[in-house]
C-alpha atoms as a PDB file:
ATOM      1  CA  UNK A   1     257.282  39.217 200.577  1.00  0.00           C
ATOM      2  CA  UNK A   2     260.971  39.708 199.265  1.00  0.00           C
ATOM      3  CA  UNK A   3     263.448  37.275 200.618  1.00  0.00           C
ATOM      4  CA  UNK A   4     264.805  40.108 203.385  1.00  0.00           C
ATOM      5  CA  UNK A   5     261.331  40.301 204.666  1.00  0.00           C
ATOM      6  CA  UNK A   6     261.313  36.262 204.706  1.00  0.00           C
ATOM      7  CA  UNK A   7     264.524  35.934 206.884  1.00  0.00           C
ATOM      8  CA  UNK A   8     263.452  39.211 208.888  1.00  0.00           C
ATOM      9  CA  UNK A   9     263.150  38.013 212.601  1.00  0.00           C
ATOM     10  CA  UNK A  10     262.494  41.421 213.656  1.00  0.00           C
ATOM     11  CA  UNK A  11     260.419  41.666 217.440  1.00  0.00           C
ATOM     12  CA  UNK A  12     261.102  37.837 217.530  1.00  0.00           C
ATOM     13  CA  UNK A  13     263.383  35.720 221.422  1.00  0.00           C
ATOM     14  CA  UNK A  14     265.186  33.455 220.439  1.00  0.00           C
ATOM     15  CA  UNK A  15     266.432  31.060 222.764  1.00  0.00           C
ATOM     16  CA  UNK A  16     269.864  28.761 221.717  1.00  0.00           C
ATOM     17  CA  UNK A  17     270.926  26.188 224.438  1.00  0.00           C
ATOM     18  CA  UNK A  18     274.899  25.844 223.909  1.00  0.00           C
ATOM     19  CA  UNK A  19     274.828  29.488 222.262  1.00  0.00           C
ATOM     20  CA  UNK A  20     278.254  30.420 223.788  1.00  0.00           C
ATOM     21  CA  UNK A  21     279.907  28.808 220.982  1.00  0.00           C
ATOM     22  CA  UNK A  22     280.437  26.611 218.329  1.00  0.00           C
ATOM     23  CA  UNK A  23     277.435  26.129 215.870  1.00  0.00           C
ATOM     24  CA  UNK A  24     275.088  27.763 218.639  1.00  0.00           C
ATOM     25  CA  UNK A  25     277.105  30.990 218.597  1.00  0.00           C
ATOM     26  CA  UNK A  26     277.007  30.734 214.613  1.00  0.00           C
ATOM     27  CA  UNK A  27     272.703  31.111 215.290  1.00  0.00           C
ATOM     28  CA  UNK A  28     272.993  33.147 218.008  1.00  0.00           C
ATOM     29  CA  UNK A  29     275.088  35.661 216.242  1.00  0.00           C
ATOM     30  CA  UNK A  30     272.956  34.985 213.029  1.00  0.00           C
ATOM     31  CA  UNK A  31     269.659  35.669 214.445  1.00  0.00           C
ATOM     32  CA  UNK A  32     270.414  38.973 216.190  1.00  0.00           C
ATOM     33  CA  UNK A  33     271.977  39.994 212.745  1.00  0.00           C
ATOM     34  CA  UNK A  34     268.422  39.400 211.441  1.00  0.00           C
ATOM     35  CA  UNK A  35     266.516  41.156 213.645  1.00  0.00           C
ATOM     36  CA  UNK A  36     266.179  39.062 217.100  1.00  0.00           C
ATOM     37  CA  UNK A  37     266.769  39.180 220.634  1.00  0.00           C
ATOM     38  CA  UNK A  38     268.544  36.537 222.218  1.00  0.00           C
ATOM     39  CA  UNK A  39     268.744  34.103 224.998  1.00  0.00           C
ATOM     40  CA  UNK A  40     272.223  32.394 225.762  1.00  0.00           C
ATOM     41  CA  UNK A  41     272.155  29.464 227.520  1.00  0.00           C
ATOM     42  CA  UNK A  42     275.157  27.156 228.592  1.00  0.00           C
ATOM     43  CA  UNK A  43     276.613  26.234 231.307  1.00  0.00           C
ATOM     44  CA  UNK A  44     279.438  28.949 231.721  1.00  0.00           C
ATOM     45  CA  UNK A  45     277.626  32.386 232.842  1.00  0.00           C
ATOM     46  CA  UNK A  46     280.971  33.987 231.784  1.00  0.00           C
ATOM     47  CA  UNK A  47     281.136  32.942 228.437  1.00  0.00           C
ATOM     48  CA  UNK A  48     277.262  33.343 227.629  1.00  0.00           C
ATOM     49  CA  UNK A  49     277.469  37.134 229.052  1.00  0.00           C
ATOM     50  CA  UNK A  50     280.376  37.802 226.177  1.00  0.00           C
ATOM     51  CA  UNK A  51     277.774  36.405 223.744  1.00  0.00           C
ATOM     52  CA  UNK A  52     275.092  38.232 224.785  1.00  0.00           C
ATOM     53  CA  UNK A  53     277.364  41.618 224.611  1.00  0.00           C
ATOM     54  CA  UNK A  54     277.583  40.973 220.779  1.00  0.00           C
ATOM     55  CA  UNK A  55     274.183  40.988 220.941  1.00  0.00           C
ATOM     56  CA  UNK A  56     273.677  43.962 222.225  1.00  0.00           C
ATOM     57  CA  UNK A  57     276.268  45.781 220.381  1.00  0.00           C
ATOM     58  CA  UNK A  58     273.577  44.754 217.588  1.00  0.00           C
ATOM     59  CA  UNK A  59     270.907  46.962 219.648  1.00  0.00           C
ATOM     60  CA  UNK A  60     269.418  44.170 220.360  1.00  0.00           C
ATOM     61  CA  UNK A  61     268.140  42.778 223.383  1.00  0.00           C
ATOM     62  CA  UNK A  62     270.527  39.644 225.088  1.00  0.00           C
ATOM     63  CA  UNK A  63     269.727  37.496 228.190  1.00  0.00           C
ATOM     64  CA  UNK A  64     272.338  35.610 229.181  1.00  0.00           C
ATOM     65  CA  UNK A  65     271.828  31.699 231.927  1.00  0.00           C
ATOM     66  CA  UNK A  66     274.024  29.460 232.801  1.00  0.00           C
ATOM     67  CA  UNK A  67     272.420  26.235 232.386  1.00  0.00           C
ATOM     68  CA  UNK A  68     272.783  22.395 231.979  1.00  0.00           C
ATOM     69  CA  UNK A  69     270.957  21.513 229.396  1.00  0.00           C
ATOM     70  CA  UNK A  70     270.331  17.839 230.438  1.00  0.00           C
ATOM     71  CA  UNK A  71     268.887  18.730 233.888  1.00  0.00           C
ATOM     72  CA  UNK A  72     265.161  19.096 234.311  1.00  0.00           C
ATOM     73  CA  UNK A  73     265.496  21.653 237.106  1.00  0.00           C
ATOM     74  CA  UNK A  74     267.994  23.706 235.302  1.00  0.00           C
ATOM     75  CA  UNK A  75     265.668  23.506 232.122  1.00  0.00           C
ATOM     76  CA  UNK A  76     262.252  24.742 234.081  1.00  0.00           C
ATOM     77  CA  UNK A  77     264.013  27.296 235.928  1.00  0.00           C
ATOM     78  CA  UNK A  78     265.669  28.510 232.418  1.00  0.00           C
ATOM     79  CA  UNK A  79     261.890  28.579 230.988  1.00  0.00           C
ATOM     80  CA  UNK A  80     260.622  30.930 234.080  1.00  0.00           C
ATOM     81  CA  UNK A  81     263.585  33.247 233.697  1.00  0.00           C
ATOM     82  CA  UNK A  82     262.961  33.628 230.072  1.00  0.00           C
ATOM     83  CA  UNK A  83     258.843  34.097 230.378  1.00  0.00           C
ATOM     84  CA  UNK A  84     259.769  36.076 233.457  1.00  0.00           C
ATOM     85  CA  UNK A  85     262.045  38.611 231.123  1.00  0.00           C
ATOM     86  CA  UNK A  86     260.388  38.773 227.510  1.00  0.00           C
ATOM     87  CA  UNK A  87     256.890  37.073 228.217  1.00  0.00           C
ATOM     88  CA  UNK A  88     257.257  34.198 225.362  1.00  0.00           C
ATOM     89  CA  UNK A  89     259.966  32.557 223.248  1.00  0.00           C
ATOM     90  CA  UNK A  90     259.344  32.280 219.197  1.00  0.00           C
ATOM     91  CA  UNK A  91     262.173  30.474 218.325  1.00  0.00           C
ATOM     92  CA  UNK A  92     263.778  27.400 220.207  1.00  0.00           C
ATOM     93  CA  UNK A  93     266.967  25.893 219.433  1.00  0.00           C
ATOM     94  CA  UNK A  94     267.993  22.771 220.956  1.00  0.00           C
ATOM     95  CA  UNK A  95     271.622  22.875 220.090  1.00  0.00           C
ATOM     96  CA  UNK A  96     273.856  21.406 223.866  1.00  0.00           C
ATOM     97  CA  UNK A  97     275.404  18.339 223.176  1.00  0.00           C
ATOM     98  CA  UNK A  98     278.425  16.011 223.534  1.00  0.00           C
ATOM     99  CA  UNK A  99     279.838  13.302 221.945  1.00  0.00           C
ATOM    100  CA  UNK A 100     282.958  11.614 223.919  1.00  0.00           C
ATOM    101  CA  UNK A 101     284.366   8.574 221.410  1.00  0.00           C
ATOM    102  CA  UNK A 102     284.713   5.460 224.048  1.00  0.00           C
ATOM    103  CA  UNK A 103     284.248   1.560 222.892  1.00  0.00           C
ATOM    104  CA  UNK A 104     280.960   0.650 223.722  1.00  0.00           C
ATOM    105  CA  UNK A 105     281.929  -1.912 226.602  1.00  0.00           C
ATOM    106  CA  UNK A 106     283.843   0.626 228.462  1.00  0.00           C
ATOM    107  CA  UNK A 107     280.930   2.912 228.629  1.00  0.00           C
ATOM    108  CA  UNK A 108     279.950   3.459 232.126  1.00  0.00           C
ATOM    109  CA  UNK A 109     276.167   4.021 233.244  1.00  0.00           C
ATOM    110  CA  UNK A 110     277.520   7.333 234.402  1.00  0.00           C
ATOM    111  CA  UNK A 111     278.630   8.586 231.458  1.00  0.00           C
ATOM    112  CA  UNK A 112     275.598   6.598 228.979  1.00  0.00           C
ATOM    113  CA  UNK A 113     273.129   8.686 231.291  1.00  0.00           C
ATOM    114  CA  UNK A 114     275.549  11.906 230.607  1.00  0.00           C
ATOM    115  CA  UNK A 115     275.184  11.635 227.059  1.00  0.00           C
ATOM    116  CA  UNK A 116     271.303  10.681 226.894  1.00  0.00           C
ATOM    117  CA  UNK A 117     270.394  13.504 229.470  1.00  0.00           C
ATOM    118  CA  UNK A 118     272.249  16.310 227.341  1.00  0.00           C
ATOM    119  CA  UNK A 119     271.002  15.400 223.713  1.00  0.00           C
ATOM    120  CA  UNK A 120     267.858  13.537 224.177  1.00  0.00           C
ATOM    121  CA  UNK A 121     266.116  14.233 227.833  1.00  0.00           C
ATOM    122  CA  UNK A 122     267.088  17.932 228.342  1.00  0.00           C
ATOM    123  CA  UNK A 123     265.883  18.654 224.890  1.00  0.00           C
ATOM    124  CA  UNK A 124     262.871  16.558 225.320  1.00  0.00           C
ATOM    125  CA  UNK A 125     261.769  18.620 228.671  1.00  0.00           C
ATOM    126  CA  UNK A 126     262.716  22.008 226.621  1.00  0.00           C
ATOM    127  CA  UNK A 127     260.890  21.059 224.034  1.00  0.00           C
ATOM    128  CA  UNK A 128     257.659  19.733 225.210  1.00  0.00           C
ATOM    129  CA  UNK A 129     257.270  22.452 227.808  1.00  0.00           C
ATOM    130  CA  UNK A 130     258.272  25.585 225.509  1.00  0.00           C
ATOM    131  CA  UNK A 131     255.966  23.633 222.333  1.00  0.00           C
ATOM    132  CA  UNK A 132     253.046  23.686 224.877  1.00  0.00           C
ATOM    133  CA  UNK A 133     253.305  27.449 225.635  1.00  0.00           C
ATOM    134  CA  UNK A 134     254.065  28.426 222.365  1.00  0.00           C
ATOM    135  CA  UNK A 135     250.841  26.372 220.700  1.00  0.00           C
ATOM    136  CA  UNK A 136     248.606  27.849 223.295  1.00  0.00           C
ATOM    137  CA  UNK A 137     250.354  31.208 222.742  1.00  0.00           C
ATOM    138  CA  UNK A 138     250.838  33.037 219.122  1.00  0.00           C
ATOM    139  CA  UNK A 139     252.995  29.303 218.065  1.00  0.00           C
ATOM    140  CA  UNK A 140     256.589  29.381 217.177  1.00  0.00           C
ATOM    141  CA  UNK A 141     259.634  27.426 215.716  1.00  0.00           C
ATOM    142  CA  UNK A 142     261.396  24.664 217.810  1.00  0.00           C
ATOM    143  CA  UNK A 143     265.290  23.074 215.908  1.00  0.00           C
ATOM    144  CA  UNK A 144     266.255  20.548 216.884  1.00  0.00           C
ATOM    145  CA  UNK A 145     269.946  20.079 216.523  1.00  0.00           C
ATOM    146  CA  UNK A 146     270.875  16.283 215.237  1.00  0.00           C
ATOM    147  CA  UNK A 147     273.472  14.889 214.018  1.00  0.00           C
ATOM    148  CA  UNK A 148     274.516  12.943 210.662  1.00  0.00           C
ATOM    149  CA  UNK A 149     275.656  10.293 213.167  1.00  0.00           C
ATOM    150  CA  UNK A 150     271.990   9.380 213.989  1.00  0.00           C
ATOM    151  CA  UNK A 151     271.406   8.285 210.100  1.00  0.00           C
ATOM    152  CA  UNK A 152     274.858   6.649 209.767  1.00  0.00           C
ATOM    153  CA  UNK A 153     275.871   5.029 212.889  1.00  0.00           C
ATOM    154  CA  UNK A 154     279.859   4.952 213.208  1.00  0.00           C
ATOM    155  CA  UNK A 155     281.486   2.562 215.864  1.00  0.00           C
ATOM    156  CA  UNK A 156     282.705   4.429 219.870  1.00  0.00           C
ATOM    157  CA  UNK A 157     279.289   6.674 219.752  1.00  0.00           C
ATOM    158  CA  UNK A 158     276.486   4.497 220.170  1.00  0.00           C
ATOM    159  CA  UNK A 159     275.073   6.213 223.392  1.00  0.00           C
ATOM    160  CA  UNK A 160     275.387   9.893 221.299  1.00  0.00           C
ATOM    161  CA  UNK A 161     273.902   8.494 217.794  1.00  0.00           C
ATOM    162  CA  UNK A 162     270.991   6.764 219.729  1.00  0.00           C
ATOM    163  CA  UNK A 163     270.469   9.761 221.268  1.00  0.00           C
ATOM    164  CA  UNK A 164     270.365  11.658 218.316  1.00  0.00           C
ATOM    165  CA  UNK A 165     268.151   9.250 216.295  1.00  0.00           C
ATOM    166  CA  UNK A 166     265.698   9.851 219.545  1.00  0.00           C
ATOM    167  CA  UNK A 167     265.670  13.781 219.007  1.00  0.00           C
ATOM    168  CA  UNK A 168     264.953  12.868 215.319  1.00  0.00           C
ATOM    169  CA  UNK A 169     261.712  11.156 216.153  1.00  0.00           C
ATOM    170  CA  UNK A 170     261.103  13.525 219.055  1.00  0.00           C
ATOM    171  CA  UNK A 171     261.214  16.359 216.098  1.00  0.00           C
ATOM    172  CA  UNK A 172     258.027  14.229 214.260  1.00  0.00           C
ATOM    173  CA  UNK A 173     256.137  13.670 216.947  1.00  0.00           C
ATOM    174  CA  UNK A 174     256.295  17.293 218.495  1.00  0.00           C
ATOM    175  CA  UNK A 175     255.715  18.340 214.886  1.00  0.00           C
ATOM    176  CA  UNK A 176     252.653  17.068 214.806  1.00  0.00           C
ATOM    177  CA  UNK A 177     251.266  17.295 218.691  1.00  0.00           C
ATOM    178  CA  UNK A 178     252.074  20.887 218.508  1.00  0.00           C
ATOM    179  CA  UNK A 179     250.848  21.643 214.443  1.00  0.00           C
ATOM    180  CA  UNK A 180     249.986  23.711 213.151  1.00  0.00           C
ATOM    181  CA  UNK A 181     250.720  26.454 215.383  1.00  0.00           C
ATOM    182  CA  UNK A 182     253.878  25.070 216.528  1.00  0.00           C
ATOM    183  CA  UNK A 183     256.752  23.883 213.530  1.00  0.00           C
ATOM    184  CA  UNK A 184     259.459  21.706 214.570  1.00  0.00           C
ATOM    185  CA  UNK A 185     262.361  20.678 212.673  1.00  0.00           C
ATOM    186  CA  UNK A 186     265.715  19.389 212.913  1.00  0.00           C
ATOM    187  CA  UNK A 187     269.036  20.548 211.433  1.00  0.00           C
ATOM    188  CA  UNK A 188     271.062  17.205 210.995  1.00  0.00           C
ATOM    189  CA  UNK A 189     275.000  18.624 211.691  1.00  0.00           C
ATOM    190  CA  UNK A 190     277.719  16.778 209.366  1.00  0.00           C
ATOM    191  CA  UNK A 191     281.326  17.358 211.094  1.00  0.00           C
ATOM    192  CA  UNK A 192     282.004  21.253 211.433  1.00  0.00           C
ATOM    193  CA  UNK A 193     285.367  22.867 212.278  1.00  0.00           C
ATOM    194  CA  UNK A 194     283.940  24.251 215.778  1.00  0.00           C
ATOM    195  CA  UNK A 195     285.914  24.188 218.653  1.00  0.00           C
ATOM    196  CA  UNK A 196     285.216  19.874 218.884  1.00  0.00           C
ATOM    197  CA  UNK A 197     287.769  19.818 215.855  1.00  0.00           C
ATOM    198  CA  UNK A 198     290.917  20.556 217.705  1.00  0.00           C
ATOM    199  CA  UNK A 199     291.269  17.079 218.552  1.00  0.00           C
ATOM    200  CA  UNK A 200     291.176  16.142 215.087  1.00  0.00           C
ATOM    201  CA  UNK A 201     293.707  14.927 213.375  1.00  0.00           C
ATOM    202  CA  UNK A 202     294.905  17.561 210.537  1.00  0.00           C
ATOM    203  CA  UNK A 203     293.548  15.086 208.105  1.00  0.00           C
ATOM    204  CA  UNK A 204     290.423  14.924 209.499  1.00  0.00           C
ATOM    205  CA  UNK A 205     290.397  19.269 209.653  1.00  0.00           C
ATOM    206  CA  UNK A 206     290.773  18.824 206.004  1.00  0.00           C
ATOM    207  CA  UNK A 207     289.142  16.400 204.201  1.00  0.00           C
ATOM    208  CA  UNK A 208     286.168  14.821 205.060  1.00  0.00           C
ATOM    209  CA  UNK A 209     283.834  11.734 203.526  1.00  0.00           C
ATOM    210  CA  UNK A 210     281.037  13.067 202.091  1.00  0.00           C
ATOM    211  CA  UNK A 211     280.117  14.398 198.542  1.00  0.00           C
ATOM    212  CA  UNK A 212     282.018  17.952 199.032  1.00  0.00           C
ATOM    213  CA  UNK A 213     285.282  16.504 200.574  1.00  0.00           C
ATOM    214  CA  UNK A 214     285.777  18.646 203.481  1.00  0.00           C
ATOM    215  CA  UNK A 215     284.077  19.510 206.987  1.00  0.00           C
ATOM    216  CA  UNK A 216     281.649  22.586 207.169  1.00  0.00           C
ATOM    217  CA  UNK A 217     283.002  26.007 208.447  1.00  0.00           C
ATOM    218  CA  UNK A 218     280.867  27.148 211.652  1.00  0.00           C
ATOM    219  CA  UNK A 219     279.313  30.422 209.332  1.00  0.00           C
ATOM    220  CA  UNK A 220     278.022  27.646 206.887  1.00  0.00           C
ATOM    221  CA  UNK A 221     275.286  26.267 209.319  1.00  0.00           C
ATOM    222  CA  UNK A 222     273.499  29.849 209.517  1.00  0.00           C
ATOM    223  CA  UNK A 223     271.886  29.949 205.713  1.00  0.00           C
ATOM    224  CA  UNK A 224     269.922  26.477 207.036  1.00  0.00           C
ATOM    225  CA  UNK A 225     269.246  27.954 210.527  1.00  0.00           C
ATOM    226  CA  UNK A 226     267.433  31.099 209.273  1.00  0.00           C
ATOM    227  CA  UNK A 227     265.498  29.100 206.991  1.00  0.00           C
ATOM    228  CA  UNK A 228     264.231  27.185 209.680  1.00  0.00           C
ATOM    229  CA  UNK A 229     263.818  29.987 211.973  1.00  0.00           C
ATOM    230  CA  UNK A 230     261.989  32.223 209.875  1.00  0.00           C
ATOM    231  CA  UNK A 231     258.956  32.070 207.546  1.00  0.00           C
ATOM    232  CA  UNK A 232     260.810  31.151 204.490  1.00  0.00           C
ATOM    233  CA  UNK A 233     260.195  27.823 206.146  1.00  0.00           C
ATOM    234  CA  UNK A 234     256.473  28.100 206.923  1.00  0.00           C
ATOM    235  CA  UNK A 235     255.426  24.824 205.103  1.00  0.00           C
ATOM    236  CA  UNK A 236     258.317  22.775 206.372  1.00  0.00           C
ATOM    237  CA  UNK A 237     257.694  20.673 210.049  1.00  0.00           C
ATOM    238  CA  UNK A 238     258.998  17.453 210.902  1.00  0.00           C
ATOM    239  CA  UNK A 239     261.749  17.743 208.475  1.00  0.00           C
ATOM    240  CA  UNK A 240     265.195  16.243 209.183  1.00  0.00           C
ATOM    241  CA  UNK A 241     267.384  19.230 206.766  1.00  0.00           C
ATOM    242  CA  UNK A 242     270.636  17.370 206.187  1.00  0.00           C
ATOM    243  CA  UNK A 243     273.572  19.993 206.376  1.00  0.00           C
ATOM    244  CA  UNK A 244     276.683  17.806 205.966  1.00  0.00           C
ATOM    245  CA  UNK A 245     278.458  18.234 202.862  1.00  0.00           C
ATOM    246  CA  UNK A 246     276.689  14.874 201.179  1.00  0.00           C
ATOM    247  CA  UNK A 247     277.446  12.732 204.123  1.00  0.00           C
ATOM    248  CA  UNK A 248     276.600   8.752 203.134  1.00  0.00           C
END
């Protein structure tokens, strides 16, 4: 197969929690490009339906659902609308998240069970359920979207990089209760100038620590996302792929 053919997602649903913007829009807009239809998922209808029109200016096909991505109910109902529209999903991206900076002993149970539901539990649910249906199905590709924070730790984030180290093990152990029809992977995020970055300082929009110097541009995350996606991948599960610029 040439390398076109490799990234071709042609006849493949795609399904990208927090696809209205940021890195997920980045996939979103990445995977139609390549060949797929689309779900949107997030929490604003609005801004997932002007998503989902780029997709469809593509000539593809776009669903769009508002969903929170950390609630259990909201997850299962997303999966019926989905199997209810287009039958399966073949490619899962667990992307939703948040990160809110607060010192550790001002964290309030409220917002520690916020930030576990959205990037560990929700995933968890959407994982396990769609990994299921896809190994008893024709199999399919779940990402799981990490964070550098989950391998280096940095102080006012504890809740978010525990949660993240959580989805990193939850990518192993899916990886292998769901092999081989089933590969699951995760994309490990470095700091990206998404919409997040606006509270930066300029310094921080400019130069970052790691080996290249600088924070990623949103269009850099989609070279790692089709390769994950797609069958140029098809020997790689249970990977953590590192896309941070040499982050230490």
């Amino acid at each position: 197969m040439t390398p076109n053919e490799l990234f071709d997602l042609s006849g493949k649903l795609a399904l990208v929690t927090g696809g209205s913007r940021g890195l997920g829009l980045e996939m979103v807009r990445a995977f139609a490009a390549a060949g797929a239809d689309v779900v949107v998922a997030s929490r604003k209808l609005e801004a997932c339906e002007a998503v989902a029109e780029e997709v469809r200016a593509l000539g593809r096909r776009a669903l769009a659902v508002a969903v929170h991505a950390g609630r259990w109910d909201d997850i299962d109902r997303l999966i019926d609308v989905v199997y209810a529209e287009f039958g399966r999903i073949d490619i899962l991206v667990n992307n939703a998240g948040m990160s809110p900076a607060v010192p550790s002993h001002e964290v309030t149970e409220q917002l520690f069970d916020s930030v576990l539901n959205l990037n560990f539990k929700g995933p968890f649910r959407l994982a396990s359920v769609v990994g299921r249906r896809m190994a008893d199905g024709d199999g399919g590709v779940i990402i799981n979207v990490s964070s550098s924070g989950a391998l280096n730790p940095l102080p006012r984030v504890v809740p978010y990089s525990g949660a993240k180290a959580a989805l990193n093990a939850l990518t192993v152990s899916l990886a292998h209760e769901y092999g081989p029809k089933v590969r699951v992977n995760t994309l490990s995020a470095g700091p990206f100038l998404t919409d997040i970055a606006k509270a930066w300082t300029e310094e921080a929009r400019e130069h970052s620590d790691n080996a290249l110097g600088r924070p990623g541009r949103p269009e850099e995350v989609v070279t790692t996302a089709l390769y994950l996606a797609s069958p140029m991948s098809s020997f790689t599960t249970g990977a953590i792929v590192r896309v941070d610029g040499g982050h230490q």
